[in-house]
Protein backbone atom coordinates (compact mmCIF):
# COMPACT_ATOMS: atom_id res chain seq x y z
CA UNK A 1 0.00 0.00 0.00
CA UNK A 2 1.33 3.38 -1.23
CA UNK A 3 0.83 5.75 1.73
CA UNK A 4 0.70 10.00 1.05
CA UNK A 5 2.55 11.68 3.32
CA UNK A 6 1.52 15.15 4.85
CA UNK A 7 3.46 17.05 2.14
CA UNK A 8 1.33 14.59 -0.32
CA UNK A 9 4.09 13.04 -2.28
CA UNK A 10 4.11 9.06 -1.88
CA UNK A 11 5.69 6.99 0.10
CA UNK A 12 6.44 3.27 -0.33
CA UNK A 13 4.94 0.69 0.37
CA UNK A 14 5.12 -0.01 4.25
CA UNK A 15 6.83 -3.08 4.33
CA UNK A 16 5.53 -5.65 7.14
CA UNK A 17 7.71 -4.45 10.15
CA UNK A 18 6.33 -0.96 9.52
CA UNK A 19 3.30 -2.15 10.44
CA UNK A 20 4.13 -3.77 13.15
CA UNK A 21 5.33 -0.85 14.90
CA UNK A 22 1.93 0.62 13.71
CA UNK A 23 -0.24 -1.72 15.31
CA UNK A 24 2.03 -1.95 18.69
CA UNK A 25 1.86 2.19 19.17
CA UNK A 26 -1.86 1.38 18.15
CA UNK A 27 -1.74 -1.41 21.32
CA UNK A 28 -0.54 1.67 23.37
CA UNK A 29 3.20 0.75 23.20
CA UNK A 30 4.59 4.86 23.16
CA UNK A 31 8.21 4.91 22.50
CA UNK A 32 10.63 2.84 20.49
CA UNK A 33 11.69 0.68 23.31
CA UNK A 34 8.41 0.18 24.30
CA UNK A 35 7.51 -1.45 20.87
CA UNK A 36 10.55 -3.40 21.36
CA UNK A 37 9.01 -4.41 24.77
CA UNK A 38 5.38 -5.50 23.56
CA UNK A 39 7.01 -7.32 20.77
CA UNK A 40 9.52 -9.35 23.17
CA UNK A 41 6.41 -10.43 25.12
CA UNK A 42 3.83 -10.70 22.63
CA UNK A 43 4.86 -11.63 18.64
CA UNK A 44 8.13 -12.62 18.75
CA UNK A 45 6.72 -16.17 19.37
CA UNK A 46 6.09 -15.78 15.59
CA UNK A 47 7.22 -12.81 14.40
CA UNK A 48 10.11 -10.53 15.71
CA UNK A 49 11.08 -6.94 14.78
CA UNK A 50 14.75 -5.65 15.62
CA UNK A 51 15.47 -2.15 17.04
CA UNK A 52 16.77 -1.66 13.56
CA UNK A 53 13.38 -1.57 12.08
CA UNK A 54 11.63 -0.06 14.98
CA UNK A 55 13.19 3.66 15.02
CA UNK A 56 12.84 4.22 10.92
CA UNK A 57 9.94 2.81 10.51
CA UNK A 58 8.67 5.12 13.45
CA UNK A 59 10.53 8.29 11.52
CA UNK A 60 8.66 6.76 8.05
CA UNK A 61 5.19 6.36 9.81
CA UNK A 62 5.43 9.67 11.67
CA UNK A 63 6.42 11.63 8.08
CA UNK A 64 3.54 9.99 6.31
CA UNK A 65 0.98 11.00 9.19
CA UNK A 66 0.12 7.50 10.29
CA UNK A 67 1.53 8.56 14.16
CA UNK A 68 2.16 11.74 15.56
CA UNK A 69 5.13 12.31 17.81
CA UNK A 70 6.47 14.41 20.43
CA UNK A 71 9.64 14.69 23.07
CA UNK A 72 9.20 13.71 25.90
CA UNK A 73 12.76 13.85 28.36
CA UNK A 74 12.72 10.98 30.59
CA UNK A 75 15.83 11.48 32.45
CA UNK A 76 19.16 12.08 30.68
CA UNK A 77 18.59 10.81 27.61
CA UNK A 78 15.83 12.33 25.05
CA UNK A 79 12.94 10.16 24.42
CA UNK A 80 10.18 10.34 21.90
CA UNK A 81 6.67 9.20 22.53
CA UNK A 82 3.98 8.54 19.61
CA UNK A 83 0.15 7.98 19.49
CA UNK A 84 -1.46 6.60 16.30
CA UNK A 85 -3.43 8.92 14.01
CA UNK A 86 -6.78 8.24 12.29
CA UNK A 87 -5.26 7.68 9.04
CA UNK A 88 -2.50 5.39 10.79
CA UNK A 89 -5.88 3.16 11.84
CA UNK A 90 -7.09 3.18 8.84
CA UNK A 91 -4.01 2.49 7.27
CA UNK A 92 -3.37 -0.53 9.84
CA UNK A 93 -6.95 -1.39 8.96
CA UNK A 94 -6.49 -1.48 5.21
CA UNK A 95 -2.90 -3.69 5.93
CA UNK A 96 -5.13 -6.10 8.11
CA UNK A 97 -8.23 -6.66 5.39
CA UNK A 98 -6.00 -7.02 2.44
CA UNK A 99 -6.51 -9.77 0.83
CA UNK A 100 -3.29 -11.95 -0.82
CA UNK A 101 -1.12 -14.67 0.34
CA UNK A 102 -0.58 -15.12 4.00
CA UNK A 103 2.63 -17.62 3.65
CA UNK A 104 3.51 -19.65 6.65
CA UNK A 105 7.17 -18.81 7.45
CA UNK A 106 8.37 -21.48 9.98
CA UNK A 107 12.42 -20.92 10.94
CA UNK A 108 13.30 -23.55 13.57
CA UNK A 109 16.61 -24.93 13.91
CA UNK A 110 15.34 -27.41 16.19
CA UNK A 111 13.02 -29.18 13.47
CA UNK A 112 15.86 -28.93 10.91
CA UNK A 113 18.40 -31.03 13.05
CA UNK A 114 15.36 -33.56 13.43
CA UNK A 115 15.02 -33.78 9.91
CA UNK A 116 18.27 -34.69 8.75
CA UNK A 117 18.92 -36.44 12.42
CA UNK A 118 18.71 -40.13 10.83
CA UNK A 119 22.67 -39.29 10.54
CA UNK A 120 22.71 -39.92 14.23
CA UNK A 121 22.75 -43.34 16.43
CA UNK A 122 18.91 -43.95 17.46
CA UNK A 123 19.85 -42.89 21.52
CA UNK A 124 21.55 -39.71 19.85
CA UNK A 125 18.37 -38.85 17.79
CA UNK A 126 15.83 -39.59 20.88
CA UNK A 127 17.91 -36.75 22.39
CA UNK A 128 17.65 -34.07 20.25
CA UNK A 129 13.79 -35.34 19.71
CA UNK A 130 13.56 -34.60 23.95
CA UNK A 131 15.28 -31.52 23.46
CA UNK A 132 12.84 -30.17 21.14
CA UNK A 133 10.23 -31.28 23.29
CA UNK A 134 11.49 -29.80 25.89
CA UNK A 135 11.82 -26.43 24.37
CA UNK A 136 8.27 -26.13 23.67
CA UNK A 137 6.99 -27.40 26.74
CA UNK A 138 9.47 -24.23 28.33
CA UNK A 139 7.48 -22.18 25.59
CA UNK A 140 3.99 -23.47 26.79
CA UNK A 141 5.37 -22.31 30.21
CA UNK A 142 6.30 -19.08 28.83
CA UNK A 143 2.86 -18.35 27.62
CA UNK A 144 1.29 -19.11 29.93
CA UNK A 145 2.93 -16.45 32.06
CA UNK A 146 1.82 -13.85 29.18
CA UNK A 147 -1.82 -15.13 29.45
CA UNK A 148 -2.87 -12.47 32.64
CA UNK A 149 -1.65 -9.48 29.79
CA UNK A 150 -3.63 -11.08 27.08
CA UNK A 151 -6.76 -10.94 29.13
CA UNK A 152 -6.01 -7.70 30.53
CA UNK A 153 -6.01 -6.43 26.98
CA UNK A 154 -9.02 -8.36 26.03
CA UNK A 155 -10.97 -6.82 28.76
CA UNK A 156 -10.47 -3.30 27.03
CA UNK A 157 -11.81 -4.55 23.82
CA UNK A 158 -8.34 -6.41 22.32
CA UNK A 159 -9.40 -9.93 21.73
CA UNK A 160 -7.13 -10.99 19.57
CA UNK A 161 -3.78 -10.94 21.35
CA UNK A 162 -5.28 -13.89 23.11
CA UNK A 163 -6.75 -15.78 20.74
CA UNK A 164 -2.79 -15.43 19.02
CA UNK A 165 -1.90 -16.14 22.58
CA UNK A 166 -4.02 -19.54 22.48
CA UNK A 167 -2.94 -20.68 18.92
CA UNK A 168 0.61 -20.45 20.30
CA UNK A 169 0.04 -22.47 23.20
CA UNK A 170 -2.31 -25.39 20.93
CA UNK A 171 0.89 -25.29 18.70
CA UNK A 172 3.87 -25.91 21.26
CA UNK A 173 1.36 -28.70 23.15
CA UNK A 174 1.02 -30.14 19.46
CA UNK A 175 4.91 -30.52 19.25
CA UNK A 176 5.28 -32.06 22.96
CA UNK A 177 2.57 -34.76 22.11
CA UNK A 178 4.38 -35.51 18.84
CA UNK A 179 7.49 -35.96 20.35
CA UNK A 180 6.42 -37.73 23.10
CA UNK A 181 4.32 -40.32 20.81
CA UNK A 182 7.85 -40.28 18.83
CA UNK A 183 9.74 -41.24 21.88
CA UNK A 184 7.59 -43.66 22.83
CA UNK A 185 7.45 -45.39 19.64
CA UNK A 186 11.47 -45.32 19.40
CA UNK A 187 12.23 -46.51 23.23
């Protein structure tokens, strides 16, 4: 989506990240670390967002009038705080309805060592196949921990974050119980 910014020249397209940060100062997350914060404890299960991306895509969101900043000192060092505009909701709202290809972009070490783990002696395999269980049985944990938030947020009219929240946790229980029918099978 081209985006016009104040000055009305065009922008480009805001790539995913952009959004992101959109919908996380949208979520109430104010400064650049903040975003950073909410992400840590919310997305990055599947889908994470360095500081790299955070502070231009805040300078390209605030130029095309999709957030409006201001300074705000906190301390010694200068800070900068941001609300979303109107046309940054509508523009998050346009990003969300679009219709298109959703891939599915898995990246898990963990499941590539299984897959090429027949290069390993059986009690070697079973290992890494435990290990990988219990990573997302530490996740499920993990999530668990961020429920409290998600219902927090749900109670002000954000029911999604949980429902995100739950699909993570169905996943990670999905692994253990496939490992642990794998083990079983292999002991």
């Amino acid at each position: 989506m081209a985006i016009a910014t104040r000055a009305g020249s065009r922008d480009a397209e805001l790539s995913t990240p952009a959004y992101v940060v959109l919908g996380m100062v949208r979520l109430g997350a104010r400064s650049g670390y903040e975003i950073k914060q909410a992400v840590d404890q919310s997305i990055r299960f599947f889908w994470t967002i360095s500081q790299v991306q955070i502070y231009p895509s805040l300078a390209k969101l605030e130029r095309a009038g999709l957030i409006s900043g201001r300074s705000e000192p906190q301390g010694r060092r200068p800070r900068r705080v941001y609300e979303i505009t109107k046309a940054g909701v509508t523009a998050l709202e346009g990003w969300v309805r679009r219709p298109g290809d959703m891939p599915f972009e898995l990246r898990d070490i963990g499941l590539v060592k299984l897959f090429f783990a027949d290069v390993l002696e059986t009690t070697d395999a079973l290992e890494l196949v435990q290990a990988v269980r219990r990573r997302s049985e530490e996740r499920v944990e993990l999530l668990r921990l961020i429920e409290p938030t998600a219902h927090d947020a749900e109670a002000v009219g954000d029911v999604y974050p949980l429902l995100t929240l739950r699909i993570g946790i169905r996943f990670h229980e999905a692994m253990i119980d496939v490992c642990h029918e794998f083990e079983t099978r292999f002991r």
